[in-house]
Protein backbone atom coordinates (compact mmCIF):
# COMPACT_ATOMS: atom_id res chain seq x y z
CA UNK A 1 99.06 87.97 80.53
CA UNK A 2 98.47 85.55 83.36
CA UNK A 3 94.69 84.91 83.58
CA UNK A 4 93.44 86.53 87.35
CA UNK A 5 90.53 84.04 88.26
CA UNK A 6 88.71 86.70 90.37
CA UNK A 7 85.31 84.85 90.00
CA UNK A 8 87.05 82.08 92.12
CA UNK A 9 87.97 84.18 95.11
CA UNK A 10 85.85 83.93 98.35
CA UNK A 11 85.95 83.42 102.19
CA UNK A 12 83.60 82.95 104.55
CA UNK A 13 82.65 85.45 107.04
CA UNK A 14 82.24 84.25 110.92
CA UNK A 15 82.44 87.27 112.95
CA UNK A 16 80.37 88.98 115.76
CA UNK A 17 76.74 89.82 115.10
CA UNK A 18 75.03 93.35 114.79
CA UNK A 19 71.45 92.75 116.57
CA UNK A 20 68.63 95.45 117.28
CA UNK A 21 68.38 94.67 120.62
CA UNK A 22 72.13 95.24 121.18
CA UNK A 23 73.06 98.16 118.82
CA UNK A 24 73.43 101.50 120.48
CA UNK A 25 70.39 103.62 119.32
CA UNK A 26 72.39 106.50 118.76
CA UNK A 27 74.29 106.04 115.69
CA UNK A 28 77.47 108.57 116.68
CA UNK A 29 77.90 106.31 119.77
CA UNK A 30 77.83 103.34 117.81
CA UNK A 31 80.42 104.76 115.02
CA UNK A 32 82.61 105.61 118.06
CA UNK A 33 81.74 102.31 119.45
CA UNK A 34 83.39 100.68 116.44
CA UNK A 35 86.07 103.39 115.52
CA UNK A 36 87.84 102.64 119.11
CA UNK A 37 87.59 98.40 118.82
CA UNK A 38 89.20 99.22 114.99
CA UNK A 39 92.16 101.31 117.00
CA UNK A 40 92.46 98.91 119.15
CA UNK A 41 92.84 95.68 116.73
CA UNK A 42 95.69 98.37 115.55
CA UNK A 43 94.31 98.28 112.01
CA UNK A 44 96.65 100.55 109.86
CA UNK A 45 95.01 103.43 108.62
CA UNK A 46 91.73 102.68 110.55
CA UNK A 47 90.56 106.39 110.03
CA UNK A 48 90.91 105.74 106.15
CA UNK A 49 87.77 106.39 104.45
CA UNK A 50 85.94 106.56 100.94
CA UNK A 51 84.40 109.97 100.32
CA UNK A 52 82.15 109.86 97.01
CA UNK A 53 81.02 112.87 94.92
CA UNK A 54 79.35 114.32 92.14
CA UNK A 55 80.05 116.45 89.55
CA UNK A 56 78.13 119.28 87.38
CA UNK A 57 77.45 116.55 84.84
CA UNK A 58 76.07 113.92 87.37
CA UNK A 59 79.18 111.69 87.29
CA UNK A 60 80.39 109.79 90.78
CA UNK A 61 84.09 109.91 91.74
CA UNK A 62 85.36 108.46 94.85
CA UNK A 63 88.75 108.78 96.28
CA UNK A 64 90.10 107.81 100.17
CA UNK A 65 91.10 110.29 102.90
CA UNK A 66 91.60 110.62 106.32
CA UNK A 67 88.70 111.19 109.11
CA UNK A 68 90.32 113.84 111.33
CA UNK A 69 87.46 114.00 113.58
CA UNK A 70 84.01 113.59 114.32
CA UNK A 71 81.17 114.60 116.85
CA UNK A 72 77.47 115.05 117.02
CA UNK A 73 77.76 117.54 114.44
CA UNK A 74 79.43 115.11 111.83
CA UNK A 75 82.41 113.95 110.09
CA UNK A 76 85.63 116.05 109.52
CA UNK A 77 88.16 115.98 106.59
CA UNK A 78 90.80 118.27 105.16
CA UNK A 79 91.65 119.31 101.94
CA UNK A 80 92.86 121.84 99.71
CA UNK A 81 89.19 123.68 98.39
CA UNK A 82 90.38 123.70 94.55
CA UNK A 83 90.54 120.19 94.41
CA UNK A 84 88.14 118.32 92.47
CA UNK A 85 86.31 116.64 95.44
CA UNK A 86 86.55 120.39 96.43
CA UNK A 87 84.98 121.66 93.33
CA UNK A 88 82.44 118.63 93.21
CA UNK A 89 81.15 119.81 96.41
CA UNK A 90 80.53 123.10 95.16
CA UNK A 91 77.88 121.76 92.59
CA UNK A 92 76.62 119.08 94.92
CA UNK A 93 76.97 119.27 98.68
CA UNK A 94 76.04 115.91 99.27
CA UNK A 95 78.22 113.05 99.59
CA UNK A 96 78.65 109.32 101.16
CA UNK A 97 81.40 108.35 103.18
CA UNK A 98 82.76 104.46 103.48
CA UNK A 99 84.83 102.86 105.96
CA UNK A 100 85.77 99.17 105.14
CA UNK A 101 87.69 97.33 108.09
CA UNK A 102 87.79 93.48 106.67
CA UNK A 103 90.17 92.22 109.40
CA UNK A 104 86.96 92.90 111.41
CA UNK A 105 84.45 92.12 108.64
CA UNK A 106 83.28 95.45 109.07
CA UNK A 107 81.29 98.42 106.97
CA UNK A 108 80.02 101.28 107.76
CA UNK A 109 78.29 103.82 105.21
CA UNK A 110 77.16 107.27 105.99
CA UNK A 111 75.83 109.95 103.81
CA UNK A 112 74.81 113.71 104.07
CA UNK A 113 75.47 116.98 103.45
CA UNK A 114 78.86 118.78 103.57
CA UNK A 115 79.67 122.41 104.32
CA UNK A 116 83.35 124.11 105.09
CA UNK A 117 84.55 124.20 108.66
CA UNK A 118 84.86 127.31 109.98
CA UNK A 119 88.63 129.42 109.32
CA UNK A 120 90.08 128.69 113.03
CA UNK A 121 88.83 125.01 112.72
CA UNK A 122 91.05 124.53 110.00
CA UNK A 123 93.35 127.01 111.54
CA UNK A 124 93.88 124.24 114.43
CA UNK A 125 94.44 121.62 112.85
CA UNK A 126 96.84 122.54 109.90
CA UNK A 127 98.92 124.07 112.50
CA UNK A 128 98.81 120.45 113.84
CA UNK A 129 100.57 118.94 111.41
CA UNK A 130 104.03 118.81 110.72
CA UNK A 131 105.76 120.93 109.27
CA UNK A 132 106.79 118.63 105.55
CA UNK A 133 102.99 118.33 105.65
CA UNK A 134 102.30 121.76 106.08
CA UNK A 135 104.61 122.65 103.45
CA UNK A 136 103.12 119.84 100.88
CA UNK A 137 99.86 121.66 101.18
CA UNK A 138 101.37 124.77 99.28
CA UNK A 139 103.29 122.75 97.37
CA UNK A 140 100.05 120.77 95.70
CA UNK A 141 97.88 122.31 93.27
CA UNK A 142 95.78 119.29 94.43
CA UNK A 143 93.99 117.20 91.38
CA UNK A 144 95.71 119.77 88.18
CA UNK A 145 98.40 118.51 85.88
CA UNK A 146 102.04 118.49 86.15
CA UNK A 147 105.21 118.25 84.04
CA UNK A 148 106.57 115.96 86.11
CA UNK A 149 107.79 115.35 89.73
CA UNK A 150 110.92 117.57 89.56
CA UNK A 151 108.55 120.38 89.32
CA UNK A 152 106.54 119.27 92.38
CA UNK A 153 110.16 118.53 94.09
CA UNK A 154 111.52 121.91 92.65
CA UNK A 155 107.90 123.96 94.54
CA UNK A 156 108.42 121.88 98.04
CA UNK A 157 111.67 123.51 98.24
CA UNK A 158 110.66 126.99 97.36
CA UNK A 159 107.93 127.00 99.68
CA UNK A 160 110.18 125.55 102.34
CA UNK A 161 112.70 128.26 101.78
CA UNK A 162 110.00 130.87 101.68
CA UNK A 163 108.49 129.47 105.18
CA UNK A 164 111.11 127.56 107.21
CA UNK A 165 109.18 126.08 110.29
CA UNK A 166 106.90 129.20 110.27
CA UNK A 167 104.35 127.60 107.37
CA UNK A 168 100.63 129.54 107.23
CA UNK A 169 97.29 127.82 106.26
CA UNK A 170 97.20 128.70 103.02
CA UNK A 171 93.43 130.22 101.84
CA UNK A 172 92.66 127.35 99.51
CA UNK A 173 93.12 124.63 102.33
CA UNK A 174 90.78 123.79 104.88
CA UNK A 175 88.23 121.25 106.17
CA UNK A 176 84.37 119.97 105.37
CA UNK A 177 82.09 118.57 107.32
CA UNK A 178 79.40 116.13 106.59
CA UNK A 179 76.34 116.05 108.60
CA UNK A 180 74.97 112.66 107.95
CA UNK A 181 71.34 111.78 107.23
CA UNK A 182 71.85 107.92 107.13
CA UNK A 183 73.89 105.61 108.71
CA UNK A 184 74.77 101.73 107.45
CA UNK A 185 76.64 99.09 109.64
CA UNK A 186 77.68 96.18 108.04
CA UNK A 187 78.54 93.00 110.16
CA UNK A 188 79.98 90.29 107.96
CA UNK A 189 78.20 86.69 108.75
CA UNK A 190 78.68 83.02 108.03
CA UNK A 191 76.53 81.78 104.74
CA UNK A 192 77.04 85.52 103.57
CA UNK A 193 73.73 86.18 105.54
CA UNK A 194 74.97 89.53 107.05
CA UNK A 195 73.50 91.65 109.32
CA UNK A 196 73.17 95.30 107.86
CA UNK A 197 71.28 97.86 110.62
CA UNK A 198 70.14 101.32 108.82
CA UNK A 199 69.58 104.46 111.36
CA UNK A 200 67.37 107.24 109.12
CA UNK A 201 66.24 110.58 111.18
CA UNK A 202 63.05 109.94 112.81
CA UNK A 203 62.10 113.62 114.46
CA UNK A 204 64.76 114.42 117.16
CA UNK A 205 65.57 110.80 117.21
CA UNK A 206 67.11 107.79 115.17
CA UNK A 207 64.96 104.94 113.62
CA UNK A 208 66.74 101.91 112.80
CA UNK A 209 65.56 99.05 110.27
CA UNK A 210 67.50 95.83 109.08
CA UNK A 211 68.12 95.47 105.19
CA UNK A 212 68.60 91.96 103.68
CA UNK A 213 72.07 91.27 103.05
């Protein structure tokens, strides 16, 4: 096997800087602030984000989905609720979310507690999605074993013959929410000095510190 040097790879980092005096002190405007200059670069996948968890024995998992929305009440994602994120989440309710943008030498890391969204939340936005989508959300007993992919083939068309265009949310799909308790931006810098702003709750506001890099 071809040694990998990995200890040999670096770059330097000489992007924009994150400063105190600058940063929004709300931390939802400055997500959104960062989120829309991320669409706009035209990033694929710029709502892609790390979501780790914990299980009943205390061991992390982490796995990437899709942020399908967010507000001053938090962070939105889908997923089917017998999955093992799902089913994490059921022993734990807290979790961390991470986006990592390096064409903009960007992180941001947020962590809280999750709950479901309500039934017409995820009501909305299943209904939303297309219909092959739709359908794949029957068709995956998300995170068990399978035979092989004929069988998961072999269910996508039973379910589409079943349905046709008229698919239902099934009752093990749906979406969480995390409301976050601390925020982390991450602003690569030159001589890996990077600026890293924290917002923690402070009362009815947001108090923000700067870490070392």
């Amino acid at each position: 096997m071809e040694e990998i040097r990995l200890a040999e790879l670096r770059r330097d980092y000489s992007s924009k800087e994150l400063a105190e005096e600058t940063i929004d002190r709300d931390p939802f405007r400055q997500f959104s602030i960062w989120m829309a200059e991320t669409l706009n670069s035209q990033i694929i996948d710029a709502n892609a984000m790390t979501i780790s968890t914990v299980d009943a024995e205390n061991r992390p998992s982490s796995r990437v989905v899709l942020l399908k929305g967010f507000d001053l009440n938090g962070f939105v994602f889908f997923t089917n609720y017998e999955s093992k994120k799902a089913i994490d989440l059921g022993h734990n309710p807290h979790a961390a979310l991470h986006f990592f943008w390096p064409q903009l030498d960007r992180q941001i890391a947020i962590s809280g507690r999750v709950e479901k969204t309500s039934r017409e939340e995820s009501e909305k936005y299943f209904n939303s999605r297309p219909v092959d989508s739709r359908l794949g959300a029957w068709t995956s007993s998300q995170s068990r074993e399978i035979e092989s992919r004929s069988e998961l083939e072999k269910r996508f068309e039973e379910f589409s013959g079943k349905f046709g265009h008229d698919v239902p949310l099934p009752e093990f799909w749906g979406g969480f929410r995390l409301t976050p308790d601390k925020f982390e931006f991450w602003q690569g810098r030159q001589n890996r000095l990077h600026d890293r702003i924290v917002y923690v709750p402070s009362g009815e506001t947001w108090q923000i510190r700067r870490l070392s890099p």
